[in-house]
C-alpha atoms as a PDB file:
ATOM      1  CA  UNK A   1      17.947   8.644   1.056  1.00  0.00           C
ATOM      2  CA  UNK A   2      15.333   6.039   0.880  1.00  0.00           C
ATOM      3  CA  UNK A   3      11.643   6.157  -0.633  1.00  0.00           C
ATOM      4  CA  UNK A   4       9.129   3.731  -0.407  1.00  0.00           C
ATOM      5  CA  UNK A   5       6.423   3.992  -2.903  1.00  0.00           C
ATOM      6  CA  UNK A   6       2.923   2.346  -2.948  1.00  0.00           C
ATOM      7  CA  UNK A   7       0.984   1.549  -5.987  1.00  0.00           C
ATOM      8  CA  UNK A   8      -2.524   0.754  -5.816  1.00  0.00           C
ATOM      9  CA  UNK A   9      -4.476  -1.297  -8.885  1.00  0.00           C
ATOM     10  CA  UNK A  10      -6.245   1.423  -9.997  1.00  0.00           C
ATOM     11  CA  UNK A  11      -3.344   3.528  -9.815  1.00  0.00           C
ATOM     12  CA  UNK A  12      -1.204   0.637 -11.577  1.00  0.00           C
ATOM     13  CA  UNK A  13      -1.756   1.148 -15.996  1.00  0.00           C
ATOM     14  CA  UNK A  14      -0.673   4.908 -15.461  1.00  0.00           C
ATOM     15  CA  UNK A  15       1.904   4.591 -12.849  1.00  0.00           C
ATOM     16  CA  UNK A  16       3.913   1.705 -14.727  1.00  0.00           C
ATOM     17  CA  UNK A  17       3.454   3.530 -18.212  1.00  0.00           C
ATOM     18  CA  UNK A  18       6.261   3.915 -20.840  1.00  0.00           C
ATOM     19  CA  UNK A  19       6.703   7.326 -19.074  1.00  0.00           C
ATOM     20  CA  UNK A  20       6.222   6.253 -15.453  1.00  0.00           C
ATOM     21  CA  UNK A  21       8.956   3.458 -15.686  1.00  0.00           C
ATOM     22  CA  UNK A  22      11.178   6.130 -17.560  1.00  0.00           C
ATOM     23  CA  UNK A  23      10.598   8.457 -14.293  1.00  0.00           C
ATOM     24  CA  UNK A  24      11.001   5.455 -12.030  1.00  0.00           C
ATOM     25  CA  UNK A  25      14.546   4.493 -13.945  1.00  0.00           C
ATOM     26  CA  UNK A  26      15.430   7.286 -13.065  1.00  0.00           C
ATOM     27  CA  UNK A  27      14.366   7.993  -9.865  1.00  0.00           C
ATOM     28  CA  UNK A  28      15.811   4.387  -8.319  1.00  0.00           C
ATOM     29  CA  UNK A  29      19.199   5.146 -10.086  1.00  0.00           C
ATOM     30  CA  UNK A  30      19.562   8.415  -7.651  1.00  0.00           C
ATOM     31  CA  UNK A  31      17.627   7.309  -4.272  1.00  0.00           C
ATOM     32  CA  UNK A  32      16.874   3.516  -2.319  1.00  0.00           C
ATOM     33  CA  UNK A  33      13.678   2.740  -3.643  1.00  0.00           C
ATOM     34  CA  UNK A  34      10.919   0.435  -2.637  1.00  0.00           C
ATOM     35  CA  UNK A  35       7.611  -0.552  -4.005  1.00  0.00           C
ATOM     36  CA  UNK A  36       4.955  -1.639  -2.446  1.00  0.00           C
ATOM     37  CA  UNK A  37       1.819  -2.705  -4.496  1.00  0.00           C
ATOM     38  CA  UNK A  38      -2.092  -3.133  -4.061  1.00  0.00           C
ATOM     39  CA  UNK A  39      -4.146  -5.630  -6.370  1.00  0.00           C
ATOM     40  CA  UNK A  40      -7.438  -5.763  -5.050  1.00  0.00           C
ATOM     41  CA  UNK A  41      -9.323  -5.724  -8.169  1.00  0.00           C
ATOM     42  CA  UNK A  42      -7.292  -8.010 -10.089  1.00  0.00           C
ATOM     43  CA  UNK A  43      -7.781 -10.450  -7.244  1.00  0.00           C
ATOM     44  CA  UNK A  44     -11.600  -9.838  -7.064  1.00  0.00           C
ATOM     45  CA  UNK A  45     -11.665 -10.458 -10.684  1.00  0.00           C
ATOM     46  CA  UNK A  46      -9.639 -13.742 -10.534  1.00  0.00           C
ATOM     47  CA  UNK A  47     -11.231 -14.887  -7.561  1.00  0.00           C
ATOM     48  CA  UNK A  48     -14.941 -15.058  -8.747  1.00  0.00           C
ATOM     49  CA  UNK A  49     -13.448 -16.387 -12.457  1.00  0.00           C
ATOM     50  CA  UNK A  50     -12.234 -19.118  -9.517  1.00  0.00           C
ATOM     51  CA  UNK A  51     -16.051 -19.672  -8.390  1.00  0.00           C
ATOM     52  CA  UNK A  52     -15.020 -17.602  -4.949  1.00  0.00           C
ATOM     53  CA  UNK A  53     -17.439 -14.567  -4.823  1.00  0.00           C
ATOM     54  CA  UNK A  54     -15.559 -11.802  -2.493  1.00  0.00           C
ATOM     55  CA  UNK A  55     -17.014 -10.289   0.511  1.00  0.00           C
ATOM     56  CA  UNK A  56     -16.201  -6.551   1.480  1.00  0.00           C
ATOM     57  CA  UNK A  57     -17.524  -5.335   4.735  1.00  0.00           C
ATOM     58  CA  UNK A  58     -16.916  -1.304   6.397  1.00  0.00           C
ATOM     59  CA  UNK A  59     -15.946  -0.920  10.023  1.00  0.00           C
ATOM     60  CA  UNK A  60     -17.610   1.782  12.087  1.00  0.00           C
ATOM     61  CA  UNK A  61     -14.328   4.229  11.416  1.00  0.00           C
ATOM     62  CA  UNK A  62     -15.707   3.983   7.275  1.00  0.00           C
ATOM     63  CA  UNK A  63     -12.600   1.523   6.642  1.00  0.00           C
ATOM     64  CA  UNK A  64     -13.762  -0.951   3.553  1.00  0.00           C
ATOM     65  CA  UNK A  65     -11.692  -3.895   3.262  1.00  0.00           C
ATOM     66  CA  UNK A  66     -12.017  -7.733   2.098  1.00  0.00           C
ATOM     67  CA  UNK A  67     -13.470 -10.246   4.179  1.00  0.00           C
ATOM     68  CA  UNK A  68     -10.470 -13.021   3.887  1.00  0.00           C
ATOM     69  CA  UNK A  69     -11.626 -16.355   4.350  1.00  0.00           C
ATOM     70  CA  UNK A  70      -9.358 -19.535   4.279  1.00  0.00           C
ATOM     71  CA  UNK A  71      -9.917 -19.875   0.487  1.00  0.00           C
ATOM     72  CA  UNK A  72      -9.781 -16.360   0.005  1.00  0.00           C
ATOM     73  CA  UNK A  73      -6.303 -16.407   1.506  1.00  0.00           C
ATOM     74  CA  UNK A  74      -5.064 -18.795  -0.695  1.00  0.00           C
ATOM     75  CA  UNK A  75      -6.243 -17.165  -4.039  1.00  0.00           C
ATOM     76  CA  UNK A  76      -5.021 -13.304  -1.765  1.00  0.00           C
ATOM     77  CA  UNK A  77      -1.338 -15.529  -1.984  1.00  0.00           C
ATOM     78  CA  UNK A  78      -1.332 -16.717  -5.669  1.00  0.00           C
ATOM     79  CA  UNK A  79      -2.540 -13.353  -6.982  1.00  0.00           C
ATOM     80  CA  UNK A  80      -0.308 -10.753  -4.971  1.00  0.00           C
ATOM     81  CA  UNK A  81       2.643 -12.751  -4.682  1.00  0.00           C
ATOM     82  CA  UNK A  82       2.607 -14.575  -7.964  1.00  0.00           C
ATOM     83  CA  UNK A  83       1.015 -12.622 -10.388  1.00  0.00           C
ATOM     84  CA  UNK A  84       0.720  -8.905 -10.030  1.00  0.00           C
ATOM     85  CA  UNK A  85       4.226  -8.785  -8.395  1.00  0.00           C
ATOM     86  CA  UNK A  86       6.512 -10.718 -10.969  1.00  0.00           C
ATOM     87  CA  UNK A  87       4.050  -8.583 -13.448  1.00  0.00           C
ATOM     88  CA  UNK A  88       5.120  -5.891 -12.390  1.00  0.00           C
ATOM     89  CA  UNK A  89       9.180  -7.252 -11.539  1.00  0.00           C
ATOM     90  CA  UNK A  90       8.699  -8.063 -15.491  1.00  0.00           C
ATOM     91  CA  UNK A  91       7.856  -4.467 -16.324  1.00  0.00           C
ATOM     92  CA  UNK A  92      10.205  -3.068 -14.044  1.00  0.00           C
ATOM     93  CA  UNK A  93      12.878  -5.473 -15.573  1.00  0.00           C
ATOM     94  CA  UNK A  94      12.381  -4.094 -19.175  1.00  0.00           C
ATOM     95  CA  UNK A  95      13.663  -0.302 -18.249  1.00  0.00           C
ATOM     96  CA  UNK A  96      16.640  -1.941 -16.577  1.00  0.00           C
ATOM     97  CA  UNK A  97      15.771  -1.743 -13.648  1.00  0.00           C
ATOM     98  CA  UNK A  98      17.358  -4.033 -10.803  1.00  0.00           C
ATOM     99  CA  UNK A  99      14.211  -5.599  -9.203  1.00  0.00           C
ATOM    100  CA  UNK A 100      13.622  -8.261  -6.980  1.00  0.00           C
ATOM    101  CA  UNK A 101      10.370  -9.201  -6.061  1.00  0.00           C
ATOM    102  CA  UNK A 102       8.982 -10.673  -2.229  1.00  0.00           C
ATOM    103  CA  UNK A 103       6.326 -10.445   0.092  1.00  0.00           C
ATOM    104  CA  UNK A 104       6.165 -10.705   4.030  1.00  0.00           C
ATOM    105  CA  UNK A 105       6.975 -14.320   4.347  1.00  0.00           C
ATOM    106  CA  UNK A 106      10.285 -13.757   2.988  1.00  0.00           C
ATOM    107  CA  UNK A 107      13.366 -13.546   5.557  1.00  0.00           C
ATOM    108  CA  UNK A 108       9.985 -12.951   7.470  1.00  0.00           C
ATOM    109  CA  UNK A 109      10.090  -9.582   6.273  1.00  0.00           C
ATOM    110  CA  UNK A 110       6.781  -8.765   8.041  1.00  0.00           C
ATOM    111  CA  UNK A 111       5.100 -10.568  11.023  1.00  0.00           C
ATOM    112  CA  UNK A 112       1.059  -9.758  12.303  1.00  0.00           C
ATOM    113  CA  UNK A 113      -1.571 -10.855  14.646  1.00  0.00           C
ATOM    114  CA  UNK A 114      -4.130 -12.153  13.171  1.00  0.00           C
ATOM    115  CA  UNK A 115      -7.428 -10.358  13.880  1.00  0.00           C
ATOM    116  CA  UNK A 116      -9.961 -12.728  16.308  1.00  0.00           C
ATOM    117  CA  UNK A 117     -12.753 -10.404  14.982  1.00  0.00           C
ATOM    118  CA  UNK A 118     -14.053  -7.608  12.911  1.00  0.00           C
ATOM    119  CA  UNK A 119     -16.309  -5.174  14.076  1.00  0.00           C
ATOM    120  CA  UNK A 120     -18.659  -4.284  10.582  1.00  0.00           C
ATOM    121  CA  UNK A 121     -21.758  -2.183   9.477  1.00  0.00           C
ATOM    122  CA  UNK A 122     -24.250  -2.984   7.647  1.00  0.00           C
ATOM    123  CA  UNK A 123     -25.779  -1.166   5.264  1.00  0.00           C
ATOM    124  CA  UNK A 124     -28.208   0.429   7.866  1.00  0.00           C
ATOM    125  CA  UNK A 125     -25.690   1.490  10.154  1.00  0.00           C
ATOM    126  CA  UNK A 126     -26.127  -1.036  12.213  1.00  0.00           C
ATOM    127  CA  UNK A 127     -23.012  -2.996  13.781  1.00  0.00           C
ATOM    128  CA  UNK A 128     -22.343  -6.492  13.670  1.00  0.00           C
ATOM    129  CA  UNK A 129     -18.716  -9.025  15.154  1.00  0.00           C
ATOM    130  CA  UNK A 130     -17.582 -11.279  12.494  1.00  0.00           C
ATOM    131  CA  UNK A 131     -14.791 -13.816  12.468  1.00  0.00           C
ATOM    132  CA  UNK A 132     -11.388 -11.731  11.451  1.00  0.00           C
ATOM    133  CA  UNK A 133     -10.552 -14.688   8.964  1.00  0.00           C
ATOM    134  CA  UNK A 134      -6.944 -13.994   7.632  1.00  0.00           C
ATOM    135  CA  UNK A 135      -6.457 -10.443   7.843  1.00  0.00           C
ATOM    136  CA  UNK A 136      -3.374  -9.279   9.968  1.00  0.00           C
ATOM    137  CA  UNK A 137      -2.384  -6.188  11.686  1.00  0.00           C
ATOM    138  CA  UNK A 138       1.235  -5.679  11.232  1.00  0.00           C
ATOM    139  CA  UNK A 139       3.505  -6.456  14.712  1.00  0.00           C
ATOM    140  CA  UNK A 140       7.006  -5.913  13.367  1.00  0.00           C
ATOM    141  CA  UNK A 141       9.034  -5.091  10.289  1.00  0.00           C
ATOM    142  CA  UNK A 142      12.677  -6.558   9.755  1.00  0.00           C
ATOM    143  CA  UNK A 143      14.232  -4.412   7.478  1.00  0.00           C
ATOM    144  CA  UNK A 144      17.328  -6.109   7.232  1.00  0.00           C
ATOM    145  CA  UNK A 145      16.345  -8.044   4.233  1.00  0.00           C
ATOM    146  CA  UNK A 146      15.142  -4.784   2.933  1.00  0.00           C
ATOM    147  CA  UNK A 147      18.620  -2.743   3.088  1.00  0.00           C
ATOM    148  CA  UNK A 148      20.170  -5.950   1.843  1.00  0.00           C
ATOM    149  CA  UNK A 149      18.559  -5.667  -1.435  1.00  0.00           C
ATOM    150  CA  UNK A 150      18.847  -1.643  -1.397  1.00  0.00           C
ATOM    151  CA  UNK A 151      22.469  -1.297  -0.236  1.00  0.00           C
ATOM    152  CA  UNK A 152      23.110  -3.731  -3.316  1.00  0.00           C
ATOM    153  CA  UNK A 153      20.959  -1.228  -5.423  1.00  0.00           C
ATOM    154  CA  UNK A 154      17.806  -3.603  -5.623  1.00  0.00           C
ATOM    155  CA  UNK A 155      14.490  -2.315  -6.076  1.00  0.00           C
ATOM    156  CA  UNK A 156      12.479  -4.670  -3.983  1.00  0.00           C
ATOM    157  CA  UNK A 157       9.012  -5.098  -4.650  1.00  0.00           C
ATOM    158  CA  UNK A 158       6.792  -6.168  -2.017  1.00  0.00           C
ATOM    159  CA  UNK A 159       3.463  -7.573  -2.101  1.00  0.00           C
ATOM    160  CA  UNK A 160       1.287  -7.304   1.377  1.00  0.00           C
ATOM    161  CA  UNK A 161       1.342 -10.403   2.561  1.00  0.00           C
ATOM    162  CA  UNK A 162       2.445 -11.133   6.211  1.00  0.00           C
ATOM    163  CA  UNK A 163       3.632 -14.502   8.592  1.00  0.00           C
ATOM    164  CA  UNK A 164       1.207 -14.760  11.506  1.00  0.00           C
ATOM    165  CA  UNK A 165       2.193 -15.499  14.797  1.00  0.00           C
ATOM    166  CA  UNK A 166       0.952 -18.960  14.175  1.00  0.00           C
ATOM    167  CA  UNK A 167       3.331 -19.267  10.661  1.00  0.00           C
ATOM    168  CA  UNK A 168      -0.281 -18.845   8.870  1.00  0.00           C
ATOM    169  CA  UNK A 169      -0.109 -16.461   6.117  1.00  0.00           C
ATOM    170  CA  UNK A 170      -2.177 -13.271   6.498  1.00  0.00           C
ATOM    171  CA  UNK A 171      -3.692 -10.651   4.016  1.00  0.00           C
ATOM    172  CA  UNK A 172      -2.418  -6.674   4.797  1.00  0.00           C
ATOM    173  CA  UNK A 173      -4.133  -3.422   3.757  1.00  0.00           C
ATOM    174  CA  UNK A 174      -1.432  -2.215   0.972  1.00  0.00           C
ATOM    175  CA  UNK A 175      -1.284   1.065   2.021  1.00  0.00           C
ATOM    176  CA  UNK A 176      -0.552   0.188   5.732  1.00  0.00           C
ATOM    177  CA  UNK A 177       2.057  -1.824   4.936  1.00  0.00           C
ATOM    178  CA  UNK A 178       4.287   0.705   2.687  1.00  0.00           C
ATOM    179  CA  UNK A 179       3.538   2.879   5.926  1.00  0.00           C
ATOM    180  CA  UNK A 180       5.230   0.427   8.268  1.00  0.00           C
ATOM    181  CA  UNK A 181       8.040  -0.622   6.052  1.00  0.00           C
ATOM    182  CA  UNK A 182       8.937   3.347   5.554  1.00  0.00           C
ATOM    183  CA  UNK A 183       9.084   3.519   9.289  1.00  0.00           C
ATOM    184  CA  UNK A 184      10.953   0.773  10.288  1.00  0.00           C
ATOM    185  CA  UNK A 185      13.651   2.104   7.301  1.00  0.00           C
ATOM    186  CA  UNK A 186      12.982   5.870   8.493  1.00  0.00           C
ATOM    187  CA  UNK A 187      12.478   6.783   4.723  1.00  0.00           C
ATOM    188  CA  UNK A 188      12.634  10.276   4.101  1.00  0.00           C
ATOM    189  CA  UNK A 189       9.454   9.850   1.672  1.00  0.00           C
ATOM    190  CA  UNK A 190       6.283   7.623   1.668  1.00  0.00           C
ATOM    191  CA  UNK A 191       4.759   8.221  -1.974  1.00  0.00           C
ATOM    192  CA  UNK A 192       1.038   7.143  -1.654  1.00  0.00           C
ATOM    193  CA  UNK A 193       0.167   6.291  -5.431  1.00  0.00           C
ATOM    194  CA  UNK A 194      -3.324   6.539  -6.645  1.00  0.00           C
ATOM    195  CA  UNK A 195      -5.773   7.416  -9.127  1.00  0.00           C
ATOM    196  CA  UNK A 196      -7.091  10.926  -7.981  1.00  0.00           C
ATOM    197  CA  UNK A 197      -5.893  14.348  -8.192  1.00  0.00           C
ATOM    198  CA  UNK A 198      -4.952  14.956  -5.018  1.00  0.00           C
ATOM    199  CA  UNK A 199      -7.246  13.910  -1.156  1.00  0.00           C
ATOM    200  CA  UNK A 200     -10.418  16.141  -0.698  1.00  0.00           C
ATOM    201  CA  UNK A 201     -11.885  18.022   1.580  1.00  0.00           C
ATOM    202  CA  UNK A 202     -15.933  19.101   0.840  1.00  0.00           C
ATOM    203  CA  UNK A 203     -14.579  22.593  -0.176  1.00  0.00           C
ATOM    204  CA  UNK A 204     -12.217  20.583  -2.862  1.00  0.00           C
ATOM    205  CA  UNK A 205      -8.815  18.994  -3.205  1.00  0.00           C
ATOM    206  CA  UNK A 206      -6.430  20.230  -0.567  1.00  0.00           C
ATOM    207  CA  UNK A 207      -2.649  20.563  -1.249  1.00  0.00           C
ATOM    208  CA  UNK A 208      -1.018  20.533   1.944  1.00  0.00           C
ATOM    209  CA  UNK A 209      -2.041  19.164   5.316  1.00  0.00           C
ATOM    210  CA  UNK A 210      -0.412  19.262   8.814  1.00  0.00           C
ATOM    211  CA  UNK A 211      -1.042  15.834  10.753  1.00  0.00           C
ATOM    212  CA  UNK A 212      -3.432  17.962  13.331  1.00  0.00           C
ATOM    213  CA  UNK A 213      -5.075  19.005  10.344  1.00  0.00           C
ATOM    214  CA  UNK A 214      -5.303  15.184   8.791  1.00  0.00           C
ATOM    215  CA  UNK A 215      -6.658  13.610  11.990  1.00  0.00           C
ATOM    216  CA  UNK A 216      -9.466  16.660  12.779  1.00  0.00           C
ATOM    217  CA  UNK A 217     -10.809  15.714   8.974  1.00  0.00           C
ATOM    218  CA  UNK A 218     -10.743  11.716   9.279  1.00  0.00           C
ATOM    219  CA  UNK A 219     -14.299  11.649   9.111  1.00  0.00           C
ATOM    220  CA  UNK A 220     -14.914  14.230   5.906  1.00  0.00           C
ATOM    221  CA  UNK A 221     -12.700  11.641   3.579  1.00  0.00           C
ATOM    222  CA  UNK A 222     -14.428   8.559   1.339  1.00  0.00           C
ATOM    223  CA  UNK A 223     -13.801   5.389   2.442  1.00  0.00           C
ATOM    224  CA  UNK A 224     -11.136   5.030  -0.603  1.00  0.00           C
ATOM    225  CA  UNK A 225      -8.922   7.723   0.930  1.00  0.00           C
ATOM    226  CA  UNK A 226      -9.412   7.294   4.313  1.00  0.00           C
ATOM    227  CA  UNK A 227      -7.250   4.575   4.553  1.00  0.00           C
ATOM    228  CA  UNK A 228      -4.243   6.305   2.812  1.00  0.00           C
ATOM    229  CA  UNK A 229      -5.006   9.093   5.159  1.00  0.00           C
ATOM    230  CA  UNK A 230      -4.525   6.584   8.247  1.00  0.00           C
ATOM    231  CA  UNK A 231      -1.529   5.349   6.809  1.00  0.00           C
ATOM    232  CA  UNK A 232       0.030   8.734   6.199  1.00  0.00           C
ATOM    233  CA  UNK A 233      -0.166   9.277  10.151  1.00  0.00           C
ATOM    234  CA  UNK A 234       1.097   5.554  10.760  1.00  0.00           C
ATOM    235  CA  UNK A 235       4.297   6.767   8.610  1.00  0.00           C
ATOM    236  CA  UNK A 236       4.525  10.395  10.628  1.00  0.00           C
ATOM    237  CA  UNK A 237       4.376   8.666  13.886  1.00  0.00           C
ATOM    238  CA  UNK A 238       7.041   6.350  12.600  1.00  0.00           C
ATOM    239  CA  UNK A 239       9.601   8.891  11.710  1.00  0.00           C
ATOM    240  CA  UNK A 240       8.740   9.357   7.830  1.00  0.00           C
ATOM    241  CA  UNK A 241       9.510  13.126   6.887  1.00  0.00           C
ATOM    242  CA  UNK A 242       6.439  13.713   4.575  1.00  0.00           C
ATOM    243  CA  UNK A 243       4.126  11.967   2.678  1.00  0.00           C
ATOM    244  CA  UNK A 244       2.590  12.241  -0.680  1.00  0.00           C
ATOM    245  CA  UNK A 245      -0.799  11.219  -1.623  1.00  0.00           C
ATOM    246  CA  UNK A 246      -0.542  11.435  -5.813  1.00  0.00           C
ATOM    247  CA  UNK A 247      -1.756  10.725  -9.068  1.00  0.00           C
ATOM    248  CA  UNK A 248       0.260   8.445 -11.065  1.00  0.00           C
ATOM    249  CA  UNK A 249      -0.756  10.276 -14.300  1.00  0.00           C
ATOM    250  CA  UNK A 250       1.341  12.728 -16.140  1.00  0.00           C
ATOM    251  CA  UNK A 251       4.793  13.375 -16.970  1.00  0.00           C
ATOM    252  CA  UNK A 252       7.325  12.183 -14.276  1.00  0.00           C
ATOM    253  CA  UNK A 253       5.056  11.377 -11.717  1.00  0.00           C
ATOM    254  CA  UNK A 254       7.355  10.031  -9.204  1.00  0.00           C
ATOM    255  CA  UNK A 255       9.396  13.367  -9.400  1.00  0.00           C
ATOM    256  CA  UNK A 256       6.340  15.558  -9.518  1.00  0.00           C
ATOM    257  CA  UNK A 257       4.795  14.017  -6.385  1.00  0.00           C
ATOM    258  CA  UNK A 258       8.418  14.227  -4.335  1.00  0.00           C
ATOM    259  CA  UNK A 259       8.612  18.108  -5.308  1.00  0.00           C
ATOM    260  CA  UNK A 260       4.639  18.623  -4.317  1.00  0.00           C
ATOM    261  CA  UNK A 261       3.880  19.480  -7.255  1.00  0.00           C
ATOM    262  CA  UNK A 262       1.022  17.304  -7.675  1.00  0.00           C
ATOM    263  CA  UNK A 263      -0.858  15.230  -5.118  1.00  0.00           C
ATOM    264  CA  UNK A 264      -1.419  16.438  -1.595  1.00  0.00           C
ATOM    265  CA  UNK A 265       1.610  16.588   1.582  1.00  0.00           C
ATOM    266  CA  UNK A 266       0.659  15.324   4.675  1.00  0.00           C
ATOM    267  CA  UNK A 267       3.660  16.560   7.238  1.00  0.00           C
ATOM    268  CA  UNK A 268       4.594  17.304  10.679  1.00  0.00           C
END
């Protein structure tokens, strides 16, 4: 049975705890495990100690995401790639566990179009076409690098970066990516790690959700959830059996999430 689990950054100080890596230990020892992680505010904060002030825009839909220039892209590559992931390789390392740590480039793992343009709002309402820069929406997913590393009981540990149809190196949306990659391995779990209790609804946090149910509320969500919301239906229409949007707080939070008892279920 294989899981793929996302980590965002604000998720990441809770989720890799003493007692997180215990519950991960354990967790990879029994199932194929994957890791996908996020980094967006480490790499805000290293960019603009690099002089290179970071852009955000919001499309129409109430998606926020970077605005990846050239030199963006560059600093996107050092930071996911380099740091966070052999960071978090390191930590994984130190509880024994067998990790090895790539990105899309790698056996090109993950290959995207690069966006022409972006359709944004300002903060009016009022819409605007920029450039798409260096962001890439994913085209196809070789796995077979993937279940190399898993049938040899690897943890891989991939940072969302992708090869562009041009060999130019592209910047993903995290969550996105783990949605793909659980697809194209037909994982029986996508864990969506984050920082919240659980995805809200006005009336409060919501436990379970049908994929009707998901796409009727797209526009009630914050533009922080929304996008793990999107994903969760990438992964359904994928083949993924259920998804779990979770906190990465708590005892055993891996386990927790998997047995919905935290977090909220997105299914069929």
């Amino acid at each position: 049975m294989v899981i793929v689990i996302k980590i965002g950054d604000r998720a990441m100080e809770n989720a890799l705890s003493n007692e997180g890596l215990d519950n991960l230990s354990s967790l990879s020892r029994e199932r194929q495990t994957v890791l996908v992680h996020g980094g967006g505010d480490t790499l805000t904060r290293i960019a603009e100690k690099l002089g290179v002030p970071q852009k955000f825009i919001t499309s129409p839909e109430g998606f926020r995401s970077r605005y990846t220039d050239a030199e963006t892209m560059e600093i996107f590559t050092m930071v996911m790639a380099g740091k966070i992931n052999k960071e978090i390789v390191q930590r994984l390392q130190s509880r024994k566990i067998q990790a090895v740590g790539v990105c899309g480039l790698d056996g090109e793992l993950i290959r995207a179009e690069r966006k022409k343009r972006l359709i944004a709002v300002d903060e009016r309402g009022r819409r605007k076409v920029v450039d798409g820069g260096y962001t890439g929406s994913i085209t196809n997913i070789d796995p077979r690098l993937l279940r190399t590393l898993i049938d040899a009981k690897y943890v891989p540990v991939i940072a969302p970066i992708a090869l562009g149809s041009e060999n130019e190196t592209l910047n993903l949306d995290g969550d996105r990516t783990a949605a793909n990659i659980a697809g194209a391995l037909q994982a029986e779990v996508l864990l969506l790690i984050t920082d919240v209790e659980a995805v809200s609804l006005p009336s409060g946090p919501i436990r379970k959700m049908s994929a009707d149910e998901a796409k009727q509320n797209l526009t009630s969500f914050g533009p922080g959830m929304i996008t793990k919301v999107h994903a969760a239906l990438d992964a359904l229409s994928h083949g993924v059996g259920k998804v779990m949007i979770a906190p990465g707080y708590g005892k055993s939070p891996y386990t927790a999430a998997i047995k919905e008892e935290t977090g909220t279920v997105i299914g069929q």
